[in-house]
N, C-alpha and C. Protein backbone atom coordinates (compact mmCIF):
# COMPACT_ATOMS: atom_id res chain seq x y z
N UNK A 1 1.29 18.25 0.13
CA UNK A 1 2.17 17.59 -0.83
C UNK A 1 2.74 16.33 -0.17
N UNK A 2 2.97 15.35 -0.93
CA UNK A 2 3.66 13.74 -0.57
C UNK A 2 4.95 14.52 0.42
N UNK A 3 5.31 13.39 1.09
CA UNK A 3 6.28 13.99 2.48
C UNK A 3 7.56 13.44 1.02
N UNK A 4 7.64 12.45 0.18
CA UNK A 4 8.31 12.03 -0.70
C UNK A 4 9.07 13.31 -1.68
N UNK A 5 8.37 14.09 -1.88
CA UNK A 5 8.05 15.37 -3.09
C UNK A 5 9.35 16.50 -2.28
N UNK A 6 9.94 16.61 -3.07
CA UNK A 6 11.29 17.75 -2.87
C UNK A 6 11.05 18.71 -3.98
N UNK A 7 11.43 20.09 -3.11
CA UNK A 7 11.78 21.07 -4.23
C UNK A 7 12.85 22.24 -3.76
N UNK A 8 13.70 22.18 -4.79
CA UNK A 8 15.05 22.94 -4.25
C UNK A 8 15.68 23.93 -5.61
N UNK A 9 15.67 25.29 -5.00
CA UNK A 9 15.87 26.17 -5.72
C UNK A 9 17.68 26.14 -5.83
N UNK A 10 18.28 26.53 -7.05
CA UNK A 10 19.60 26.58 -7.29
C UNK A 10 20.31 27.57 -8.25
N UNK A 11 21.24 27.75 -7.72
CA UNK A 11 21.91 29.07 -8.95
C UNK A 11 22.60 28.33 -9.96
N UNK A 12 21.75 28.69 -11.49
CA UNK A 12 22.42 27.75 -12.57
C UNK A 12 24.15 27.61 -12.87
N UNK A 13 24.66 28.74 -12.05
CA UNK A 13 26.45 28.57 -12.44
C UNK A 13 26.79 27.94 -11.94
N UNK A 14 26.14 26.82 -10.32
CA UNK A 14 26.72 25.89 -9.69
C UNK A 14 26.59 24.73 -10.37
N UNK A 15 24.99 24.96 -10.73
CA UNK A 15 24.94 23.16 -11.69
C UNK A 15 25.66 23.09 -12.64
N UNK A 16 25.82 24.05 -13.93
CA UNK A 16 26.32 24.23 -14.74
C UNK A 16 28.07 24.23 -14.75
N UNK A 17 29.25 24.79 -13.57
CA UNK A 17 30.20 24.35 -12.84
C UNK A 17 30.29 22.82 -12.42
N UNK A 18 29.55 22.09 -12.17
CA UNK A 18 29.41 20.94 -12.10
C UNK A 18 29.66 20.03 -13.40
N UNK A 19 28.45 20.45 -14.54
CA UNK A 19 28.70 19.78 -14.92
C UNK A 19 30.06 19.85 -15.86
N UNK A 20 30.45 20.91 -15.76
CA UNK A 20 31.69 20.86 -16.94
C UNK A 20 32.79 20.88 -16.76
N UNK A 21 32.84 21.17 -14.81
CA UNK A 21 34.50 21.06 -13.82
C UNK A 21 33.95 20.15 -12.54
N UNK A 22 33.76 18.68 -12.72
CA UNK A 22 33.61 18.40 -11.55
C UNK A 22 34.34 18.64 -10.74
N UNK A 23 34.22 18.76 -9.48
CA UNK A 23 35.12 19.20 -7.79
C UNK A 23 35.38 17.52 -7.04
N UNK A 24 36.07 17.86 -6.26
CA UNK A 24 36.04 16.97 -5.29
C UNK A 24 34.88 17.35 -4.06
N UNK A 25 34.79 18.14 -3.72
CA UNK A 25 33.84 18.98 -2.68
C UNK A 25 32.91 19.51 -2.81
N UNK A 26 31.79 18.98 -2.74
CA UNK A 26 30.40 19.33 -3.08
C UNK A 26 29.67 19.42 -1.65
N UNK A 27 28.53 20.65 -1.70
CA UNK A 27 27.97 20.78 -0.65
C UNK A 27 27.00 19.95 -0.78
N UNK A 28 26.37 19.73 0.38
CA UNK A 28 24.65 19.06 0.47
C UNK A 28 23.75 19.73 -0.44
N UNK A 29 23.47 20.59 -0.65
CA UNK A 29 22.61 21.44 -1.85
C UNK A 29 22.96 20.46 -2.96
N UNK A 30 23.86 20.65 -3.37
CA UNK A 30 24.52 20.08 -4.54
C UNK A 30 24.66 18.42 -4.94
N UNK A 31 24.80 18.15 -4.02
CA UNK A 31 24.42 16.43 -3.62
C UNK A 31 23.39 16.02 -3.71
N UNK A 32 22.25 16.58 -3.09
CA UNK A 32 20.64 16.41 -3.35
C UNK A 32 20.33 16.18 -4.72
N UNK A 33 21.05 17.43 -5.68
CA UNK A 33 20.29 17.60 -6.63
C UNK A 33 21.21 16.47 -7.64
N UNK A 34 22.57 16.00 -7.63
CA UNK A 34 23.42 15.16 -8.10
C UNK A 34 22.79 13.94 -8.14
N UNK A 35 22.16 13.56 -6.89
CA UNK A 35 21.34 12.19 -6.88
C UNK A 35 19.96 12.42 -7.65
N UNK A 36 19.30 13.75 -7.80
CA UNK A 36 18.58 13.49 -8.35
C UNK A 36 18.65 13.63 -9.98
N UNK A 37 20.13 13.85 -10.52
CA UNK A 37 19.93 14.16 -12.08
C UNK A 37 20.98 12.63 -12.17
N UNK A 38 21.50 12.05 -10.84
CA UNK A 38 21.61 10.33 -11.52
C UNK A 38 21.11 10.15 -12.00
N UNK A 39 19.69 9.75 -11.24
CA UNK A 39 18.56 8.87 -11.25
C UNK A 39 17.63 9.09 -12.80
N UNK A 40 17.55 10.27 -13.46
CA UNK A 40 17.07 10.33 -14.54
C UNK A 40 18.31 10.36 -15.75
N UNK A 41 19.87 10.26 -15.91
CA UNK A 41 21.23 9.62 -16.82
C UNK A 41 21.22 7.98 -16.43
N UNK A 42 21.21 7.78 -15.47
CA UNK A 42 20.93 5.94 -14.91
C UNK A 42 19.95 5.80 -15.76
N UNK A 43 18.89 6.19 -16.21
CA UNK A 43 17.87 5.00 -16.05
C UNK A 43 18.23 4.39 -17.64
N UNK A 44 17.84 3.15 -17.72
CA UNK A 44 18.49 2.07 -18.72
C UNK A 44 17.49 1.25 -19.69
N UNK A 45 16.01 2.04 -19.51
CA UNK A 45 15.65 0.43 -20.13
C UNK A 45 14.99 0.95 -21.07
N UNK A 46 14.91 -0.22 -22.12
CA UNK A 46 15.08 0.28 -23.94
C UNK A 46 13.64 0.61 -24.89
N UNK A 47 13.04 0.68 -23.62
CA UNK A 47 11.65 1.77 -24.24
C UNK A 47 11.28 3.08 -23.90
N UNK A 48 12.64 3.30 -23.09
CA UNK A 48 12.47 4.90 -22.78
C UNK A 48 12.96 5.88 -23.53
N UNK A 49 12.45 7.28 -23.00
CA UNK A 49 13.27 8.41 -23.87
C UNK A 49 14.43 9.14 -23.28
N UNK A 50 15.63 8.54 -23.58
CA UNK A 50 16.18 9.15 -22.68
C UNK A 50 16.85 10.83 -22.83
N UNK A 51 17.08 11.20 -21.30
CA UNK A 51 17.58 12.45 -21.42
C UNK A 51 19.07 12.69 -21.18
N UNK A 52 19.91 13.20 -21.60
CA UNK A 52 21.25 12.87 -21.56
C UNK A 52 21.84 14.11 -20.84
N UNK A 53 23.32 14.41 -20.95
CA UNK A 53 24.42 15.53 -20.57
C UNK A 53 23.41 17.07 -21.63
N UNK A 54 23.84 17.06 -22.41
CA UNK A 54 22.90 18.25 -23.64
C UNK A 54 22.10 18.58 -23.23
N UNK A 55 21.02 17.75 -22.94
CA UNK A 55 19.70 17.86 -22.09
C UNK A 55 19.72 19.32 -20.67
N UNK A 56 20.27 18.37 -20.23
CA UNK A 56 20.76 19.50 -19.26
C UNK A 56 21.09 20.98 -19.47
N UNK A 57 22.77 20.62 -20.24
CA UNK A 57 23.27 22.07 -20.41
C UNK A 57 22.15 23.07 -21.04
N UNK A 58 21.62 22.32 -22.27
CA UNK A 58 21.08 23.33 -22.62
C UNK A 58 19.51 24.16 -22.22
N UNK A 59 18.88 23.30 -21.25
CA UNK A 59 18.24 23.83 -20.35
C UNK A 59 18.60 24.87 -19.20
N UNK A 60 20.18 24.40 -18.64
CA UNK A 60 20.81 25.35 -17.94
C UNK A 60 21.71 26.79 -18.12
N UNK A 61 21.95 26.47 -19.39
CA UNK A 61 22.58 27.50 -19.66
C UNK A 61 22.42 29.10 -20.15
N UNK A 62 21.23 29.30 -19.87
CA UNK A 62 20.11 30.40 -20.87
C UNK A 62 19.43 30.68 -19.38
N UNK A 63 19.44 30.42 -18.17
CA UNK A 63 18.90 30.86 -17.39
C UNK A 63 19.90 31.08 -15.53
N UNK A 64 19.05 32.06 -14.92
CA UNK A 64 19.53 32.05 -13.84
C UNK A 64 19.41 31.07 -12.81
N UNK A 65 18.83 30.74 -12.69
CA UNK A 65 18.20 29.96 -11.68
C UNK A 65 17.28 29.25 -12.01
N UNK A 66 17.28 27.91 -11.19
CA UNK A 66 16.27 27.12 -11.22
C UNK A 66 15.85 26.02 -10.21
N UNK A 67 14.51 25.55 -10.32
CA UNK A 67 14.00 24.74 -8.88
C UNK A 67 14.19 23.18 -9.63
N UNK A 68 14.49 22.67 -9.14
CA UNK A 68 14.68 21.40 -9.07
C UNK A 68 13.40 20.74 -8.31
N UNK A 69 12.80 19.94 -8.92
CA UNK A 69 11.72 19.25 -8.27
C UNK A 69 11.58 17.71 -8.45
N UNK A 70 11.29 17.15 -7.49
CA UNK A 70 11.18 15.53 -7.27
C UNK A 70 9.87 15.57 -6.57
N UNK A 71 8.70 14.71 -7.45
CA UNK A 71 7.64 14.28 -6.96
C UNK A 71 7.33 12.76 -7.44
N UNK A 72 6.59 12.37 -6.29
CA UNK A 72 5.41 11.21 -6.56
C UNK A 72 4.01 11.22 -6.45
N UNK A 73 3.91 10.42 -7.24
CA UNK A 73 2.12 10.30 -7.08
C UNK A 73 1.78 8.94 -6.34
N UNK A 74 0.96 8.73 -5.54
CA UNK A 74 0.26 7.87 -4.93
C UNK A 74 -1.12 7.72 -5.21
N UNK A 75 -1.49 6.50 -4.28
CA UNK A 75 -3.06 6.28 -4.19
C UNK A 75 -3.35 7.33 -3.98
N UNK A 76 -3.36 8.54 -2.64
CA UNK A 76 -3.61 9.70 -2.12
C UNK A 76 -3.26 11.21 -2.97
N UNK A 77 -2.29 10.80 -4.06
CA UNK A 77 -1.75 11.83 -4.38
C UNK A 77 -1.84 11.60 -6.09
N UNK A 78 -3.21 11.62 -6.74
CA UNK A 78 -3.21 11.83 -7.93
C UNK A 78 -1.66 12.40 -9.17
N UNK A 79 -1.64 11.50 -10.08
CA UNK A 79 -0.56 12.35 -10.90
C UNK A 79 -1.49 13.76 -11.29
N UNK A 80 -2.32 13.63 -11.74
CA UNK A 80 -2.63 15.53 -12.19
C UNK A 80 -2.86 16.28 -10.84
N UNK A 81 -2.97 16.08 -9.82
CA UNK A 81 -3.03 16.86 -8.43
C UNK A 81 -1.67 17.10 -8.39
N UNK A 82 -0.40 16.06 -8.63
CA UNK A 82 0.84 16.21 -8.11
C UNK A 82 1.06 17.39 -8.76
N UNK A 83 0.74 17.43 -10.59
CA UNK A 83 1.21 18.30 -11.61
C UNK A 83 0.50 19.75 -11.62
N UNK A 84 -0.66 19.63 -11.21
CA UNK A 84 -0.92 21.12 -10.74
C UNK A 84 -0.65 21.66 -9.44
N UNK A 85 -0.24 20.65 -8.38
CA UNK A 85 0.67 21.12 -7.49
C UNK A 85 1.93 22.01 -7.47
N UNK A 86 2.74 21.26 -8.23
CA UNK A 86 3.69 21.98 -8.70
C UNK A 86 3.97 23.42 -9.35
N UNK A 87 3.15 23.15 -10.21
CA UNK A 87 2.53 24.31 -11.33
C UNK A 87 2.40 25.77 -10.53
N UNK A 88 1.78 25.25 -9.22
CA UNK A 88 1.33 26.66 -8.35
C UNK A 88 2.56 26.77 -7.40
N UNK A 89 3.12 26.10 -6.94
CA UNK A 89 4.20 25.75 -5.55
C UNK A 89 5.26 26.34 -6.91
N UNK A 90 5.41 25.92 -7.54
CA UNK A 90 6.85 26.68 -8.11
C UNK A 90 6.39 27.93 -8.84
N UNK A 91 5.63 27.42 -10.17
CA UNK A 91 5.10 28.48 -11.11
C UNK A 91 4.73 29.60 -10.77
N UNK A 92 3.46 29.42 -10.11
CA UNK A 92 2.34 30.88 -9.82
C UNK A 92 3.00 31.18 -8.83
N UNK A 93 3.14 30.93 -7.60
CA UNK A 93 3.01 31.42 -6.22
C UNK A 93 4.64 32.16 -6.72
N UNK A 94 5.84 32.01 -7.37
CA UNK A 94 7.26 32.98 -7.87
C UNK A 94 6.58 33.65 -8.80
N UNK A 95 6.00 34.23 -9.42
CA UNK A 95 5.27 34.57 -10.57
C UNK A 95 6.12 34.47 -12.13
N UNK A 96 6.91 33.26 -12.00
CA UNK A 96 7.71 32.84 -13.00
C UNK A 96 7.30 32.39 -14.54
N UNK A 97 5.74 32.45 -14.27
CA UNK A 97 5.44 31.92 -16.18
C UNK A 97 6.38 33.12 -17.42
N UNK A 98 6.33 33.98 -16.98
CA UNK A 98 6.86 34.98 -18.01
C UNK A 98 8.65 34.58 -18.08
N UNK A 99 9.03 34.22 -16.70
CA UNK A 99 10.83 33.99 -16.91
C UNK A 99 11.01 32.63 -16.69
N UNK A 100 10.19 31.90 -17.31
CA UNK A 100 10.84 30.51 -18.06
C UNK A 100 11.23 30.21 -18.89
N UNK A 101 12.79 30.09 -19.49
CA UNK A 101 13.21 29.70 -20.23
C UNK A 101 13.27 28.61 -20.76
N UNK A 102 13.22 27.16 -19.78
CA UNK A 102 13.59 25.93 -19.96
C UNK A 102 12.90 24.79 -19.02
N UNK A 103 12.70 23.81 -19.05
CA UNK A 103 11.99 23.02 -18.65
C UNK A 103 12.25 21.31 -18.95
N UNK A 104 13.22 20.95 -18.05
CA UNK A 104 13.78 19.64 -17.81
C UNK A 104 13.04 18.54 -17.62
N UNK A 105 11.82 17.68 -17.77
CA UNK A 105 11.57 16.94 -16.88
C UNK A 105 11.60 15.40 -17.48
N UNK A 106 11.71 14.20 -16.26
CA UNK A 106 11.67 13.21 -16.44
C UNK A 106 10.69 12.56 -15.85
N UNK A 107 9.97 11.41 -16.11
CA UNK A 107 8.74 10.43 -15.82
C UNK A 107 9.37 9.34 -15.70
N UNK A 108 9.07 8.93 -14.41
CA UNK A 108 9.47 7.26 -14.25
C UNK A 108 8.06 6.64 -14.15
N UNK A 109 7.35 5.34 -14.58
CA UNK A 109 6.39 5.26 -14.62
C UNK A 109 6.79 3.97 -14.53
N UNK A 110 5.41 2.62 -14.69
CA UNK A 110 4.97 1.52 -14.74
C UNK A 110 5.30 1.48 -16.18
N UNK A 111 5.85 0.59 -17.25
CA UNK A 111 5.62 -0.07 -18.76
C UNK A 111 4.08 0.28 -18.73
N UNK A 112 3.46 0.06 -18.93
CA UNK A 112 1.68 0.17 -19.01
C UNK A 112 1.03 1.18 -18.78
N UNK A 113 1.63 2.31 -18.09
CA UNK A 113 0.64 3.23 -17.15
C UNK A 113 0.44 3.89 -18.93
N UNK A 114 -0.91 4.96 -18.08
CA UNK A 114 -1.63 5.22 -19.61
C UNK A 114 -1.23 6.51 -19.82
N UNK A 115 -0.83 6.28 -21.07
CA UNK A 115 -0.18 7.64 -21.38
C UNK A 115 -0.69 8.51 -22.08
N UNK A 116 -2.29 8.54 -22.17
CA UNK A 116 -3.36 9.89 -22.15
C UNK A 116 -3.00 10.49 -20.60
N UNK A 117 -2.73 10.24 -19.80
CA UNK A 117 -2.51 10.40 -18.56
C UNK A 117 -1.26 11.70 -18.60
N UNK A 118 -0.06 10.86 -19.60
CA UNK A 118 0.88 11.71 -19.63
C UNK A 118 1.11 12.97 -20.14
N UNK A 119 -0.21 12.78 -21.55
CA UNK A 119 -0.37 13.59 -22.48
C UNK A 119 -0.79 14.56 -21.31
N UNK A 120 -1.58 14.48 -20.83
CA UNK A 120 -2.50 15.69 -20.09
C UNK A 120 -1.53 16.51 -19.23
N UNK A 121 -0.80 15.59 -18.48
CA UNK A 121 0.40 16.00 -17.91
C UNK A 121 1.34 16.97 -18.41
N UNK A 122 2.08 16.90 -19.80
CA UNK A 122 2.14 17.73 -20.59
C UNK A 122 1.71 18.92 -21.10
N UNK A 123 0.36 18.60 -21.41
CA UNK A 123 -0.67 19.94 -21.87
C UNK A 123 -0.62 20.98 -20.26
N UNK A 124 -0.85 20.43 -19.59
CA UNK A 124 -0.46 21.20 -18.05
C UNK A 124 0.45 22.08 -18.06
N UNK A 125 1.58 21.38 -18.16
CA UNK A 125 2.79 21.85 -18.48
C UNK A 125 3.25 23.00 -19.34
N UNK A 126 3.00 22.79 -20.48
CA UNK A 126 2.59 23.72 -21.59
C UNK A 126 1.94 25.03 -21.37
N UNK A 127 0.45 24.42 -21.00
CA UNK A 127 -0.32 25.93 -20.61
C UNK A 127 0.30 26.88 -19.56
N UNK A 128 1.00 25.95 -18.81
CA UNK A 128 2.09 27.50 -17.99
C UNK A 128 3.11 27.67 -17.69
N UNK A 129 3.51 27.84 -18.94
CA UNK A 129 4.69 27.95 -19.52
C UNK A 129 4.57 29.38 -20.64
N UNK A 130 5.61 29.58 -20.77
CA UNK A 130 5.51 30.63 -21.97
C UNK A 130 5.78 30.32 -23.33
N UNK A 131 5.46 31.15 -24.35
CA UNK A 131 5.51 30.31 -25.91
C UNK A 131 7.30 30.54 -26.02
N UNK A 132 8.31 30.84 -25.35
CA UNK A 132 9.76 30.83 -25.52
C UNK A 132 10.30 29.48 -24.83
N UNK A 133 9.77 29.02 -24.02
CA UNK A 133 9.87 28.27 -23.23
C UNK A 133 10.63 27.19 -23.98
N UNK A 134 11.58 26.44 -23.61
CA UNK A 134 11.95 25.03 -24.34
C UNK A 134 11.54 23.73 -23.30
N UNK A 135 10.72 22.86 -23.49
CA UNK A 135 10.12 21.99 -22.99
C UNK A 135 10.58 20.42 -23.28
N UNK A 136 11.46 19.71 -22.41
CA UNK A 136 12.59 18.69 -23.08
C UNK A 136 12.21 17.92 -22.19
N UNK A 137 11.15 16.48 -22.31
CA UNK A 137 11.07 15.57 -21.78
C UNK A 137 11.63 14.04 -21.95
N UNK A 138 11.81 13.23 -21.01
CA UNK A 138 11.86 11.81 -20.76
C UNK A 138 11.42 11.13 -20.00
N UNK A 139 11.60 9.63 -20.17
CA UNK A 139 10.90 8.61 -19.65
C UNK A 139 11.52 7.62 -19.64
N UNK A 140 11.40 6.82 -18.16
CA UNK A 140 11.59 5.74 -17.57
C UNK A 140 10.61 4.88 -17.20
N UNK A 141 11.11 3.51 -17.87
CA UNK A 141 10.14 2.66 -17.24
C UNK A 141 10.92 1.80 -16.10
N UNK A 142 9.60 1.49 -15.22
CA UNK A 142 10.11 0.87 -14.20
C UNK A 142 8.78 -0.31 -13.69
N UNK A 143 9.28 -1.60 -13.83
CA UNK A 143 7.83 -2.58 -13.71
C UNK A 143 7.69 -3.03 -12.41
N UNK A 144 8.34 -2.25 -11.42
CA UNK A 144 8.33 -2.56 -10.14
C UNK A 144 7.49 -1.66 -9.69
N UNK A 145 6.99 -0.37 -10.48
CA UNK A 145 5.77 0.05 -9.88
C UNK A 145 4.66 0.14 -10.33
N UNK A 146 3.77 0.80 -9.16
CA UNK A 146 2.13 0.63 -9.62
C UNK A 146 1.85 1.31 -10.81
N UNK A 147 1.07 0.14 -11.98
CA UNK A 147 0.83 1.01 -12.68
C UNK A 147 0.41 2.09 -13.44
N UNK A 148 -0.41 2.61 -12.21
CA UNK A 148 -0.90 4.32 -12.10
C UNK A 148 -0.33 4.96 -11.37
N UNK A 149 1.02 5.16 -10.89
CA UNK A 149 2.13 5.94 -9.92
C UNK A 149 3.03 6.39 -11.07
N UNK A 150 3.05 7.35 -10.38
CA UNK A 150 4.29 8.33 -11.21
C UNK A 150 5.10 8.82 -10.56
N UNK A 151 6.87 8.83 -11.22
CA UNK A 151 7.61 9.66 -9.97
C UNK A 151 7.99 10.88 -11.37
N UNK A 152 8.30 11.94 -10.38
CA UNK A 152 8.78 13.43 -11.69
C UNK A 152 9.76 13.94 -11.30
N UNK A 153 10.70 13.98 -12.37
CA UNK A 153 11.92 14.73 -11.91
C UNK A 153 11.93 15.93 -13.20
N UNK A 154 11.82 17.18 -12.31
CA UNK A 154 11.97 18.63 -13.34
C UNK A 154 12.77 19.63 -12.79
N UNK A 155 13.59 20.40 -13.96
CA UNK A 155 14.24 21.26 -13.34
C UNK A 155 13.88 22.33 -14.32
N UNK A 156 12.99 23.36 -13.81
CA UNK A 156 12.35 24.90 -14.72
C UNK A 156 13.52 25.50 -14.48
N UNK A 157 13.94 26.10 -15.44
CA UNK A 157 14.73 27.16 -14.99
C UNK A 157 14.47 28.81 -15.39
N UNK A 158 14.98 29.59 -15.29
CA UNK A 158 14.15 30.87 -15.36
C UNK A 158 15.53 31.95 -15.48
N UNK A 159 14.88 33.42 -16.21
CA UNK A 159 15.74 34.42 -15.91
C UNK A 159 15.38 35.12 -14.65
C-alpha cells in the first residue's frame, strides 16, 4: 500500500462526542482523524458534491465502530488497485461485509479525471457491502492534480 494511505480504526461515541460537544483536549487518535474529516467539510469548489455535518452523523450514529481510511492513487498505485485494496485490508480480512451499516466516502480528483473510472469505483464498493448498507458519497475537485490520481477519504462504519 502507498506509504501516503492511512487507516485508523475508532469507537463511534468518540467521533460522534466530538462532533456534538467539542473539547478542548483531544488525543492524537482524534486529531488524525479531525484533519482528515477537515479536508473533505473544507473542500470549496462549485462542481463538487459536497458532504456536510449530517453526512457524518448519520453514518456514525447507527454503528459501533469504524475505520477511517485515507488513500492515494499514483502512477504505481492504480485507483482500482487502491479500491480493492482497501476492500480486503478493511472489509474481508475483519469479516465486516455483513456489519456494515454505513459508508462515508470522499474523492478528491483532477476536474477531468474520468469518471467511468469512478463509476467502477463505486460498483466495487457496492458489491461489498451489504444490501442495508447506506452508501453517502462526495467529491472534490482539485486542478492541481494529475488527472488520473485520486485521493479517498472513507469512514465504513459497522456494528
Amino acid at each position: 500500500m502507498n506509504s501516503n494511505n492511512k487507516i485508523f480504526k475508532i469507537e463511534n461515541k468518540k467521533l460522534l462526542d466530538l462532533l456534538h460537544n467539542p473539547v478542548d483536549t483531544i488525543d492524537d487518535e482524534i486529531k488524525k482523524v479531525l484533519d482528515i474529516f477537515s479536508a473533505i467539510i473544507l473542500c470549496s469548489s462549485e462542481d463538487d458534491i459536497h458532504l456536510d455535518y449530517a453526512d457524518f452523523v448519520y453514518v456514525l450514529e447507527n454503528a459501533v465502530e469504524s475505520y477511517v481510511v485515507s488513500l492515494q492513487s499514483d502512477s504505481k498505485n492504480s485507483v482500482t488497485t487502491m479500491i480493492k485494496e482497501m476492500v480486503q485490508e478493511v472489509l474481508l480480512d475483519n469479516n465486516l461485509m455483513e456489519k456494515i451499516v454505513g459508508v462515508l466516502i470522499n474523492f478528491k480528483l483532477h476536474p477531468d479525471f474520468d469518471l467511468s473510472v469512478l463509476s467502477g469505483v463505486m460498483e466495487i464498493i457496492n458489491e461489498n457491502t451489504n444490501k442495508n448498507c447506506v452508501v453517502i458519497f462526495g467529491t472534490c475537485a482539485d486542478k492541481r492534480m494529475n488527472k488520473d490520481d485520486m485521493e479517498l477519504i472513507a469512514i465504513i462504519s459497522y456494528l
